[in-house]
Protein backbone atom coordinates (compact mmCIF):
# COMPACT_ATOMS: atom_id res chain seq x y z
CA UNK A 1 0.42 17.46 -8.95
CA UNK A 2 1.86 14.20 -7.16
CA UNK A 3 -0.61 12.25 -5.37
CA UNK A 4 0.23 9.19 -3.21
CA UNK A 5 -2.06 6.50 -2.74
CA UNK A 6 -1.86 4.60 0.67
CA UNK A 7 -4.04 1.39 1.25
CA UNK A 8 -4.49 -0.64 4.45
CA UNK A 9 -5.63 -4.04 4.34
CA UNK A 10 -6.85 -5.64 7.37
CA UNK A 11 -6.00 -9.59 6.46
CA UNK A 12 -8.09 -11.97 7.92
CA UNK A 13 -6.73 -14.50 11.12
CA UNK A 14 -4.17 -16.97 9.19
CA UNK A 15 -4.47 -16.04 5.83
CA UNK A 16 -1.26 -13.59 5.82
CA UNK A 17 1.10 -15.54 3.99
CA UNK A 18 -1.60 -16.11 1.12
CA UNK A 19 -1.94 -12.59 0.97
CA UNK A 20 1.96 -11.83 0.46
CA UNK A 21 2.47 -14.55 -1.94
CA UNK A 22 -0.97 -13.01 -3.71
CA UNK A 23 0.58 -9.87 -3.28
CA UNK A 24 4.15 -10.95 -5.21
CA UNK A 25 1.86 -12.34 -8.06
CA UNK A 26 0.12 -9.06 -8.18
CA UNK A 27 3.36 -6.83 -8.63
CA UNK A 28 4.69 -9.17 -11.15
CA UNK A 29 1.46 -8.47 -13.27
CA UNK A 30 1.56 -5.10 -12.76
CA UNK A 31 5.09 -4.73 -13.62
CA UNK A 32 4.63 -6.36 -16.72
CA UNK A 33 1.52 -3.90 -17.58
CA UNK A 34 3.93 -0.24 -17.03
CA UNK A 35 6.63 -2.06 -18.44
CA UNK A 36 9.26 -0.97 -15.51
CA UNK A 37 9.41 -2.48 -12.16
CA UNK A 38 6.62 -1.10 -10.49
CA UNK A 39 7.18 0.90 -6.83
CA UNK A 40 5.04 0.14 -4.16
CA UNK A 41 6.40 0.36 -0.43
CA UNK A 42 4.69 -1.96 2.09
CA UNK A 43 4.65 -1.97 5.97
CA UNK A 44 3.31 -3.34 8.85
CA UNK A 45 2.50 -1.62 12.11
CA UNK A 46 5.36 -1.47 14.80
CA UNK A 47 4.22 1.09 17.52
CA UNK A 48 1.44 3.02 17.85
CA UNK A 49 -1.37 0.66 17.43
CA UNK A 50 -3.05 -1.75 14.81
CA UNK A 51 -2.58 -5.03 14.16
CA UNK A 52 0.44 -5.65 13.36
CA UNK A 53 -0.35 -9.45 12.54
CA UNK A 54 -3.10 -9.01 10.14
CA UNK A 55 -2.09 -5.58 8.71
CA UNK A 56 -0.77 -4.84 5.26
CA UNK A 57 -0.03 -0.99 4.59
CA UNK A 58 1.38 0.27 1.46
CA UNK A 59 2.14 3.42 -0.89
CA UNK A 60 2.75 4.16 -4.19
CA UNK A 61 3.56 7.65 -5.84
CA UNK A 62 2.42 9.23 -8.78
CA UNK A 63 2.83 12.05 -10.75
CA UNK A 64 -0.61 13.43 -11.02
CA UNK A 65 -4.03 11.48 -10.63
CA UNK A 66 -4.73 11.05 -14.25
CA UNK A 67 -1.28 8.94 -14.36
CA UNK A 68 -2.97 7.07 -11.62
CA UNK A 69 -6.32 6.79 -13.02
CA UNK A 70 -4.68 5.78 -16.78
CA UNK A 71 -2.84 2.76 -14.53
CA UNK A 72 -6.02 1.73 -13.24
CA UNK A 73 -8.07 1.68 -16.36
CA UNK A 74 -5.12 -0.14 -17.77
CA UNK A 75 -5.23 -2.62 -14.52
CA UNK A 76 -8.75 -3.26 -14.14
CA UNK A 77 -9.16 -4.47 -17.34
CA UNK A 78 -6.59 -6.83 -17.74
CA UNK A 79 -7.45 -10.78 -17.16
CA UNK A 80 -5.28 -11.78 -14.41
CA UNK A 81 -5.45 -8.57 -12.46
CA UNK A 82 -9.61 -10.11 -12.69
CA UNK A 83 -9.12 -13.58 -11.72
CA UNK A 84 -7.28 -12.39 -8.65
CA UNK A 85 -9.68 -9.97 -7.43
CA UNK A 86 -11.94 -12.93 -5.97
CA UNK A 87 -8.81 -14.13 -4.60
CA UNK A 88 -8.47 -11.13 -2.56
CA UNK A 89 -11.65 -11.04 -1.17
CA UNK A 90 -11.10 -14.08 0.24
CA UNK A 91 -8.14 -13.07 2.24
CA UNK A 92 -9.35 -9.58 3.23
CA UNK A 93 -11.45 -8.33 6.00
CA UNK A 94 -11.16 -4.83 4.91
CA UNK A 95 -9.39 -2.58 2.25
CA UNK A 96 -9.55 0.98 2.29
CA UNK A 97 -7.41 3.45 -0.13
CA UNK A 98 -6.54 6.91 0.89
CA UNK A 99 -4.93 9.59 -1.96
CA UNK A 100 -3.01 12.36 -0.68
CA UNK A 101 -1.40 14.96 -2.11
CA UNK A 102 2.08 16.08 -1.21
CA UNK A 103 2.28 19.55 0.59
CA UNK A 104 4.97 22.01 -0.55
């Protein structure tokens, strides 16, 4: 079953462009971890409400939730993946992480 995982991160007032460039640095690491450049799509609010100036949104897809969960073991226990995770919750005034599953 494909699951996709959607995260928003509220950034706090002027730290956005730390986050992005901590962001970049965090999809090089990853990518290096699976092996293949890693897919995550990232957006920003247009319409419709949010804050568009302090709002990161992004998805990935897997195939099933114990690809996911193998990615995150994986992840988690790497060393730089850890020294950033301070560094995050520096810039962040929230994070929360959604998984879905695709309907039919």
């Amino acid at each position: 079953m494909k699951v996709v995982q959607r995260g928003i991160m509220k950034i706090l007032p002027g730290k956005m462009a730390e986050a992005m460039e901590l962001n970049e640095k965090y999809m090089a690491i990853v990518t290096r971890l699976v092996g293949v450049p890693f897919t995550m799509r990232r957006y920003t609010p247009f319409l419709g409400g949010g804050d568009m100036m302090h709002t990161i949104i992004f998805e990935v897809e897997w195939d099933s939730l114990a690809a996911m969960a193998a990615f995150f073991e994986k992840a988690m226990a790497d060393p730089e993946i850890q020294t950033q995770m301070p560094k995050w919750e520096a810039l962040e005034e929230s994070h929360e992480v959604e998984i879905l599953t695709l309907l039919p």
